[in-house]
PDB file of N, CA and C in Angstrom:
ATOM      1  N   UNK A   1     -70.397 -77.181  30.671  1.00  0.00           N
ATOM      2  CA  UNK A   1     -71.098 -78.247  31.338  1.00  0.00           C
ATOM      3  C   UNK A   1     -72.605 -78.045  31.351  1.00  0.00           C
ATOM      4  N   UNK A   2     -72.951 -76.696  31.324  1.00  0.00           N
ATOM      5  CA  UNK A   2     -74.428 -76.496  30.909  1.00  0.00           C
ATOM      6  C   UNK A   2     -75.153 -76.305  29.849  1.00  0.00           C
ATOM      7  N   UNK A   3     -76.383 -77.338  29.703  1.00  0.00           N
ATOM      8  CA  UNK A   3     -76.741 -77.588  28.565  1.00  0.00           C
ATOM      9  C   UNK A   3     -78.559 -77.497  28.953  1.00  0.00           C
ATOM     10  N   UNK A   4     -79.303 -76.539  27.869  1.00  0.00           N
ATOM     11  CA  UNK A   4     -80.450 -76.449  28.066  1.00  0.00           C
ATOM     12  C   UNK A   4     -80.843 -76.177  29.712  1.00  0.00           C
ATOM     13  N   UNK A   5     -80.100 -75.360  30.008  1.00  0.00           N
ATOM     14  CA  UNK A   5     -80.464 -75.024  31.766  1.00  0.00           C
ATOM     15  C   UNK A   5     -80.414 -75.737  32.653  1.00  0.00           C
ATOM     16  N   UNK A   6     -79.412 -77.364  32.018  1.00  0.00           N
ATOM     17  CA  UNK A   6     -79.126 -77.996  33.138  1.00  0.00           C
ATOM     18  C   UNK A   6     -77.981 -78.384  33.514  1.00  0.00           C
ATOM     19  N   UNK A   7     -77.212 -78.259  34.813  1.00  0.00           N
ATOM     20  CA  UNK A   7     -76.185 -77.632  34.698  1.00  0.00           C
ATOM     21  C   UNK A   7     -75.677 -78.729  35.940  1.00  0.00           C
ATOM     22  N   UNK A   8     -74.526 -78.645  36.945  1.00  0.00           N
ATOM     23  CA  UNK A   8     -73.878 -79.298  38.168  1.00  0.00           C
ATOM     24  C   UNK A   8     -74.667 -79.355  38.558  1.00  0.00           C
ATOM     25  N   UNK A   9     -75.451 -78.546  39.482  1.00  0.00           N
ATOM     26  CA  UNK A   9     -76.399 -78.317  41.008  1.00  0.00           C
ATOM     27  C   UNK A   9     -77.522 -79.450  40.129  1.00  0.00           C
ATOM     28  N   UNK A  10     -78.122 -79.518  39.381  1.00  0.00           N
ATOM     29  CA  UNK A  10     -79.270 -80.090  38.783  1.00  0.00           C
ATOM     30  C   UNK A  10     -78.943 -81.484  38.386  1.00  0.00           C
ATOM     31  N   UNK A  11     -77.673 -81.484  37.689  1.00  0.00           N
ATOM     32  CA  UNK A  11     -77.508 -83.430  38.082  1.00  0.00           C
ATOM     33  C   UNK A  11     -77.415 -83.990  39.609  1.00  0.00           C
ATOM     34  N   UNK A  12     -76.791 -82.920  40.606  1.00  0.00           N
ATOM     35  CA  UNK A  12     -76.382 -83.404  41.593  1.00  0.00           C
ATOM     36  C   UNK A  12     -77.785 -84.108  42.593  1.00  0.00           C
ATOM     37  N   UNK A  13     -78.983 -82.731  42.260  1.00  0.00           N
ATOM     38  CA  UNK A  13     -80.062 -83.019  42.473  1.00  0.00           C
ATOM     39  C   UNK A  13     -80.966 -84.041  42.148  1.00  0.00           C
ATOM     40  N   UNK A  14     -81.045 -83.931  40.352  1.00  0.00           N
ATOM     41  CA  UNK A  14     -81.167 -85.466  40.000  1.00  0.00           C
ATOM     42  C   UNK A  14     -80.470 -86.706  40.542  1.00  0.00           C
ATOM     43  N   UNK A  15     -79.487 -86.904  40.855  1.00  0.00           N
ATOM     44  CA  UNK A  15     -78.651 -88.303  41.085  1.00  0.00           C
ATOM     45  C   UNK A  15     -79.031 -88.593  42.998  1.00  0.00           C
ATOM     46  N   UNK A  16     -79.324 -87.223  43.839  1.00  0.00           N
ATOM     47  CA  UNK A  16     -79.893 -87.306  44.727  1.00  0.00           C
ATOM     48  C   UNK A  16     -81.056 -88.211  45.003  1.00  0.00           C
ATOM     49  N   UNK A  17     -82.161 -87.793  44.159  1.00  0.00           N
ATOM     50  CA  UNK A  17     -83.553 -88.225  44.064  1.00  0.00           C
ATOM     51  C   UNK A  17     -83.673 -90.120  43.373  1.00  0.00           C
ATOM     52  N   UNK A  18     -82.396 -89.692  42.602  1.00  0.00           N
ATOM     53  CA  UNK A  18     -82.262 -91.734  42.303  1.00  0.00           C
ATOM     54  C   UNK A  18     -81.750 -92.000  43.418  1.00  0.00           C
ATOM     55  N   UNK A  19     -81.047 -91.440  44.037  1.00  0.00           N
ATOM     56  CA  UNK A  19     -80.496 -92.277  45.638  1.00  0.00           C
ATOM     57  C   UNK A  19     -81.641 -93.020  46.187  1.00  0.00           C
ATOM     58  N   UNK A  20     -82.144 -91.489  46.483  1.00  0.00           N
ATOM     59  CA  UNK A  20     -83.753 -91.664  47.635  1.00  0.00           C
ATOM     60  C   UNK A  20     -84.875 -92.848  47.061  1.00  0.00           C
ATOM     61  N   UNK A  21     -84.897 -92.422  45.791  1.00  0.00           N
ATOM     62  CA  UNK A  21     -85.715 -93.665  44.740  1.00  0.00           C
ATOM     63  C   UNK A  21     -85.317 -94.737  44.979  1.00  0.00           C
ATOM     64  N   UNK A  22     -84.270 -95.243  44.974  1.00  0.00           N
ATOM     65  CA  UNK A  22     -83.231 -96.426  44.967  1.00  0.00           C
ATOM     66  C   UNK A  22     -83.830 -97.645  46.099  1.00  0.00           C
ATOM     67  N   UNK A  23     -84.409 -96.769  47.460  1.00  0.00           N
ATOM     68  CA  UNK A  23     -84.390 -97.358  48.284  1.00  0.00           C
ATOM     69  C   UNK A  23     -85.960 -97.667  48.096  1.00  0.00           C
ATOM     70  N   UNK A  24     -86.916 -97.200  47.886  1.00  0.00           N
ATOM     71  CA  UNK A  24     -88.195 -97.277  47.494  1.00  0.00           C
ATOM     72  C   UNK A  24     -88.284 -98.875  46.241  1.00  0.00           C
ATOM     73  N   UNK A  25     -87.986 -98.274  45.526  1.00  0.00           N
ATOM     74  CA  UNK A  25     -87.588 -99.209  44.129  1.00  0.00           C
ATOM     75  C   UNK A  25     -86.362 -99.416  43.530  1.00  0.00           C
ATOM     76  N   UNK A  26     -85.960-100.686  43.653  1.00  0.00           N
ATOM     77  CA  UNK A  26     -85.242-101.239  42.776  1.00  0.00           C
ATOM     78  C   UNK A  26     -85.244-101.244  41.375  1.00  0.00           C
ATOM     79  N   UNK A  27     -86.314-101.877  41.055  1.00  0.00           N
ATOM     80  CA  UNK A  27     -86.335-102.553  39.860  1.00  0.00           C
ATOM     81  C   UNK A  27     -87.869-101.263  39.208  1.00  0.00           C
ATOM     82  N   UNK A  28     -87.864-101.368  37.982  1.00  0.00           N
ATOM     83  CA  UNK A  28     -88.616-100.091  37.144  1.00  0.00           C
ATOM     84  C   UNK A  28     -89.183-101.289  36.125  1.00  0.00           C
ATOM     85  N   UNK A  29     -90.682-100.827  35.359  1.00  0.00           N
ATOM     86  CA  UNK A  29     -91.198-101.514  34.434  1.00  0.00           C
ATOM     87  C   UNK A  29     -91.642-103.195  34.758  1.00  0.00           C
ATOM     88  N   UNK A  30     -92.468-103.060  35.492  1.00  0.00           N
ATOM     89  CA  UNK A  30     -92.925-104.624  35.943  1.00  0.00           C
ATOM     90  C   UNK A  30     -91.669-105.510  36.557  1.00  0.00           C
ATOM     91  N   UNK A  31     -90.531-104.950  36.941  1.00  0.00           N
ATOM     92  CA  UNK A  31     -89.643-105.690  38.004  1.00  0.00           C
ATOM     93  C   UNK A  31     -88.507-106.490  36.546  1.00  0.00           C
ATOM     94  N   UNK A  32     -88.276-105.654  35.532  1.00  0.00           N
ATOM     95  CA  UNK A  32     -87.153-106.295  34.570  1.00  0.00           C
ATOM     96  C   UNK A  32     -86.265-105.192  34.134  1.00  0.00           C
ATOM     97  N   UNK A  33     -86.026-104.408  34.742  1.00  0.00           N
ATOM     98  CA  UNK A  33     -85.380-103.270  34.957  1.00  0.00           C
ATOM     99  C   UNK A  33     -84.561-102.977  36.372  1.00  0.00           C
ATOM    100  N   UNK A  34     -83.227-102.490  36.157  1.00  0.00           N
ATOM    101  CA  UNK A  34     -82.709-102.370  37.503  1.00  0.00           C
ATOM    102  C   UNK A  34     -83.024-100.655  37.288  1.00  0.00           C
ATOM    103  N   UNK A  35     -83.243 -99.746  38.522  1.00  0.00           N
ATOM    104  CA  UNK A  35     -83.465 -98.564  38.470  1.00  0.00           C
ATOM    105  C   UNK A  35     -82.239 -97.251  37.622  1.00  0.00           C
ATOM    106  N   UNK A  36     -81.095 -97.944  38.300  1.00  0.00           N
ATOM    107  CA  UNK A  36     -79.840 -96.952  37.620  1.00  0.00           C
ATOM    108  C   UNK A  36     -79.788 -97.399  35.709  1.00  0.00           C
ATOM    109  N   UNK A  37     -79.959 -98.525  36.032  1.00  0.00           N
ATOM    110  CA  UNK A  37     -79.996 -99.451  34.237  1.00  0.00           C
ATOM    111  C   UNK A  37     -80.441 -98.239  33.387  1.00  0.00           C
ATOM    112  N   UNK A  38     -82.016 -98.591  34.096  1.00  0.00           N
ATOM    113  CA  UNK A  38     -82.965 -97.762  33.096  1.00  0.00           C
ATOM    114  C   UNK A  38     -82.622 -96.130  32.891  1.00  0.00           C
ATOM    115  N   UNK A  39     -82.144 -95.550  34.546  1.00  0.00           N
ATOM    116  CA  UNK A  39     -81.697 -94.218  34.214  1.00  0.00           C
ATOM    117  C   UNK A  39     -80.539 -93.665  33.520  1.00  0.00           C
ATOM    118  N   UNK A  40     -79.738 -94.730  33.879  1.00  0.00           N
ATOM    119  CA  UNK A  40     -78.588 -94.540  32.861  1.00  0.00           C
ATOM    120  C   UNK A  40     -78.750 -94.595  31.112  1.00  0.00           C
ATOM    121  N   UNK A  41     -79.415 -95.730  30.595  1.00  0.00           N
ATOM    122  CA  UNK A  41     -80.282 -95.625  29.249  1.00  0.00           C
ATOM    123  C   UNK A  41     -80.885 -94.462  28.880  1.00  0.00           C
ATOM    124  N   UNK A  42     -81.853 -93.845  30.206  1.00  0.00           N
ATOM    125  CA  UNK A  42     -82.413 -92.361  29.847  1.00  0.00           C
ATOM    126  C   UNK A  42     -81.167 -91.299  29.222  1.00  0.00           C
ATOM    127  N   UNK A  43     -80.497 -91.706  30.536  1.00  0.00           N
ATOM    128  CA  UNK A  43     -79.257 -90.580  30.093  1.00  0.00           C
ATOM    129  C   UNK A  43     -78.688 -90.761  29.032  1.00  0.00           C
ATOM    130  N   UNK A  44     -78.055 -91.655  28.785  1.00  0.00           N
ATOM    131  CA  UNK A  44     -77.622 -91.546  27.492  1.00  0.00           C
ATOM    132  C   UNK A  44     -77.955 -91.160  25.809  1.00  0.00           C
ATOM    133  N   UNK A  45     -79.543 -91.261  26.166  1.00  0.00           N
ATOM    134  CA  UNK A  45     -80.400 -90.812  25.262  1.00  0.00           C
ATOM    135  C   UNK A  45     -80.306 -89.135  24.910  1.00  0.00           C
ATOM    136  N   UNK A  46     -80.422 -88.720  26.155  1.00  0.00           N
ATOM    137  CA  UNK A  46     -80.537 -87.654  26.330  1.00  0.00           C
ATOM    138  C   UNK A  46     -79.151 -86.608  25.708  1.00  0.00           C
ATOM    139  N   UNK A  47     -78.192 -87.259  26.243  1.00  0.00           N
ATOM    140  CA  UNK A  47     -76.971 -87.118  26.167  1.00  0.00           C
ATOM    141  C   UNK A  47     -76.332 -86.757  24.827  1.00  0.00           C
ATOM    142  N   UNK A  48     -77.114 -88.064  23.640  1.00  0.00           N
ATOM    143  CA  UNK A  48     -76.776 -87.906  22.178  1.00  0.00           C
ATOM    144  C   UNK A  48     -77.677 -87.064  21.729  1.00  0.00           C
ATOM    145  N   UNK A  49     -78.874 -87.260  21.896  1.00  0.00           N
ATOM    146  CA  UNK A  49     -80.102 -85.985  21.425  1.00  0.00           C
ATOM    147  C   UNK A  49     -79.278 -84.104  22.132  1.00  0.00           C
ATOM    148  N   UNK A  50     -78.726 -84.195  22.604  1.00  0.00           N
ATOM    149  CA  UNK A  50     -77.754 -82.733  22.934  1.00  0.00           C
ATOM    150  C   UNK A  50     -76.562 -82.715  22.458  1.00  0.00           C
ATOM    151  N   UNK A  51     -76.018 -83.471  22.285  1.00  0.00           N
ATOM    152  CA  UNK A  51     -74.678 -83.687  20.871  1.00  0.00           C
ATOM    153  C   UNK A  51     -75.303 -83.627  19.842  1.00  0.00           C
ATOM    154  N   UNK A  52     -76.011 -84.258  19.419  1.00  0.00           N
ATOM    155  CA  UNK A  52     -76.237 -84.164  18.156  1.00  0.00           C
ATOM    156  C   UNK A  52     -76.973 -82.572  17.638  1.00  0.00           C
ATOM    157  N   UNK A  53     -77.868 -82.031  18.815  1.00  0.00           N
ATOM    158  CA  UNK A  53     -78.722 -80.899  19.012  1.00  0.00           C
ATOM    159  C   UNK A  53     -77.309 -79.899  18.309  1.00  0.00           C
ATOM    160  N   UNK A  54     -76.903 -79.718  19.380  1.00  0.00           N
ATOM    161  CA  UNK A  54     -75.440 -78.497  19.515  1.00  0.00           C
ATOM    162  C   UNK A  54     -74.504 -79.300  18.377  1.00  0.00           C
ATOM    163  N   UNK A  55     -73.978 -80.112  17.556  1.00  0.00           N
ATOM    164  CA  UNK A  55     -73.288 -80.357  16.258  1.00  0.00           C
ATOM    165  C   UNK A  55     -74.208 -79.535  15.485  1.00  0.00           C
ATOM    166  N   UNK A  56     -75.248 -79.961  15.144  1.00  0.00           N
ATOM    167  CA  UNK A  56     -76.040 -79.615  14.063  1.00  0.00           C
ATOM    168  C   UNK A  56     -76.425 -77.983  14.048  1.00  0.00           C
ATOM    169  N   UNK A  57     -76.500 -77.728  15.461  1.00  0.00           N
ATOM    170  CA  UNK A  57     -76.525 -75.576  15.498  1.00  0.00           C
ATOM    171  C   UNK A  57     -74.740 -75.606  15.601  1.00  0.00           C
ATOM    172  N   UNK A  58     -73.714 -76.023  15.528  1.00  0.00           N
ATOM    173  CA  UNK A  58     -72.544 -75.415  15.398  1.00  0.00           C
ATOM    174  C   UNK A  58     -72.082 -75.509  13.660  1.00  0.00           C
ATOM    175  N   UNK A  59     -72.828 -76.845  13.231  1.00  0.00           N
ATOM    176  CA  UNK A  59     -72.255 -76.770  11.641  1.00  0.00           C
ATOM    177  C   UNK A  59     -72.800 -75.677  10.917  1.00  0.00           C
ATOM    178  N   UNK A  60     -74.647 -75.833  10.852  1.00  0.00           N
ATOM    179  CA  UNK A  60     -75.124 -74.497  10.471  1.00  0.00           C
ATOM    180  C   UNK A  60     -74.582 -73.214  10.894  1.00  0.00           C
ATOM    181  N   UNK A  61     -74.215 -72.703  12.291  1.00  0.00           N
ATOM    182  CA  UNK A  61     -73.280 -71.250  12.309  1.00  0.00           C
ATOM    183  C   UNK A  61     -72.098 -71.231  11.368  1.00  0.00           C
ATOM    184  N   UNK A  62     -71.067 -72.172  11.450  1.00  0.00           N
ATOM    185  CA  UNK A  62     -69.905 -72.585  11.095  1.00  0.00           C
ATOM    186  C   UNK A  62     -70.636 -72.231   9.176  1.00  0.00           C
ATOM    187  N   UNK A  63     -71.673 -72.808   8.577  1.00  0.00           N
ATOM    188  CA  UNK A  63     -71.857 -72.741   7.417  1.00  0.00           C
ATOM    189  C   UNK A  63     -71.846 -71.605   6.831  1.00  0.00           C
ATOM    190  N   UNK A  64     -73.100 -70.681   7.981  1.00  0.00           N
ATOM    191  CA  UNK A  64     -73.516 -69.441   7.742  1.00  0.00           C
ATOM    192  C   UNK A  64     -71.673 -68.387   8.094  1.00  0.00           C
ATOM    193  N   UNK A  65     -71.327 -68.516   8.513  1.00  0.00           N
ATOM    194  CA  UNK A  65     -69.819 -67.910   8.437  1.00  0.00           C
ATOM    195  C   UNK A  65     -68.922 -67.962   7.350  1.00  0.00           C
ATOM    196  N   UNK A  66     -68.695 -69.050   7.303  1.00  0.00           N
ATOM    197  CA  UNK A  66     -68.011 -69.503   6.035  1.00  0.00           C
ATOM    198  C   UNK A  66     -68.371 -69.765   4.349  1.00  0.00           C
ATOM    199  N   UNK A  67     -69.578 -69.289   4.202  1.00  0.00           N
ATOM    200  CA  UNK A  67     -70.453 -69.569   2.878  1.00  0.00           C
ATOM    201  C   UNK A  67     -68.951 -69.505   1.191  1.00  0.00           C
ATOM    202  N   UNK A  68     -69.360 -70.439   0.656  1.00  0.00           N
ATOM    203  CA  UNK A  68     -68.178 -70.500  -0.477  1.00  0.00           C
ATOM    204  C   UNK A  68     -69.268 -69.763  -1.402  1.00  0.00           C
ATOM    205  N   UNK A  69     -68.297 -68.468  -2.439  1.00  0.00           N
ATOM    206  CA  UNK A  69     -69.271 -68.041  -2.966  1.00  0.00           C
ATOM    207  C   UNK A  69     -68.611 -68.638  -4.178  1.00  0.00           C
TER     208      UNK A  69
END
């Protein structure tokens, strides 16, 4: 579940601070944005840029192991 040093305690913290945000602001980017929208979009960004990160260092190990001579 931990990835780049961020781990349970640190989403829990993050998803905290959108709570607290939540009530401050709704809406993000000149008021055409709902706040979770946009964070959820972040996340998911994030999400494939670390799949794709960790595929691409597991194929290269996986390569360097297995080399066809």
């Amino acid at each position: 579940m931990s990835f780049w040093s961020f781990g349970p305690t640190e989403l829990r913290l993050l998803l905290a601070t959108g709570n607290l945000a939540l009530f401050r602001w709704q809406t993000v980017i000149h008021g055409h944005y709902k706040l979770f929208d946009f964070g959820g979009a972040i996340g998911i960004v994030a999400m494939t840029a670390m799949l794709l990160f960790h595929v691409g260092q597991n194929i290269v190990r996986l390569y360097n192991e297995e080399r066809l001579k």
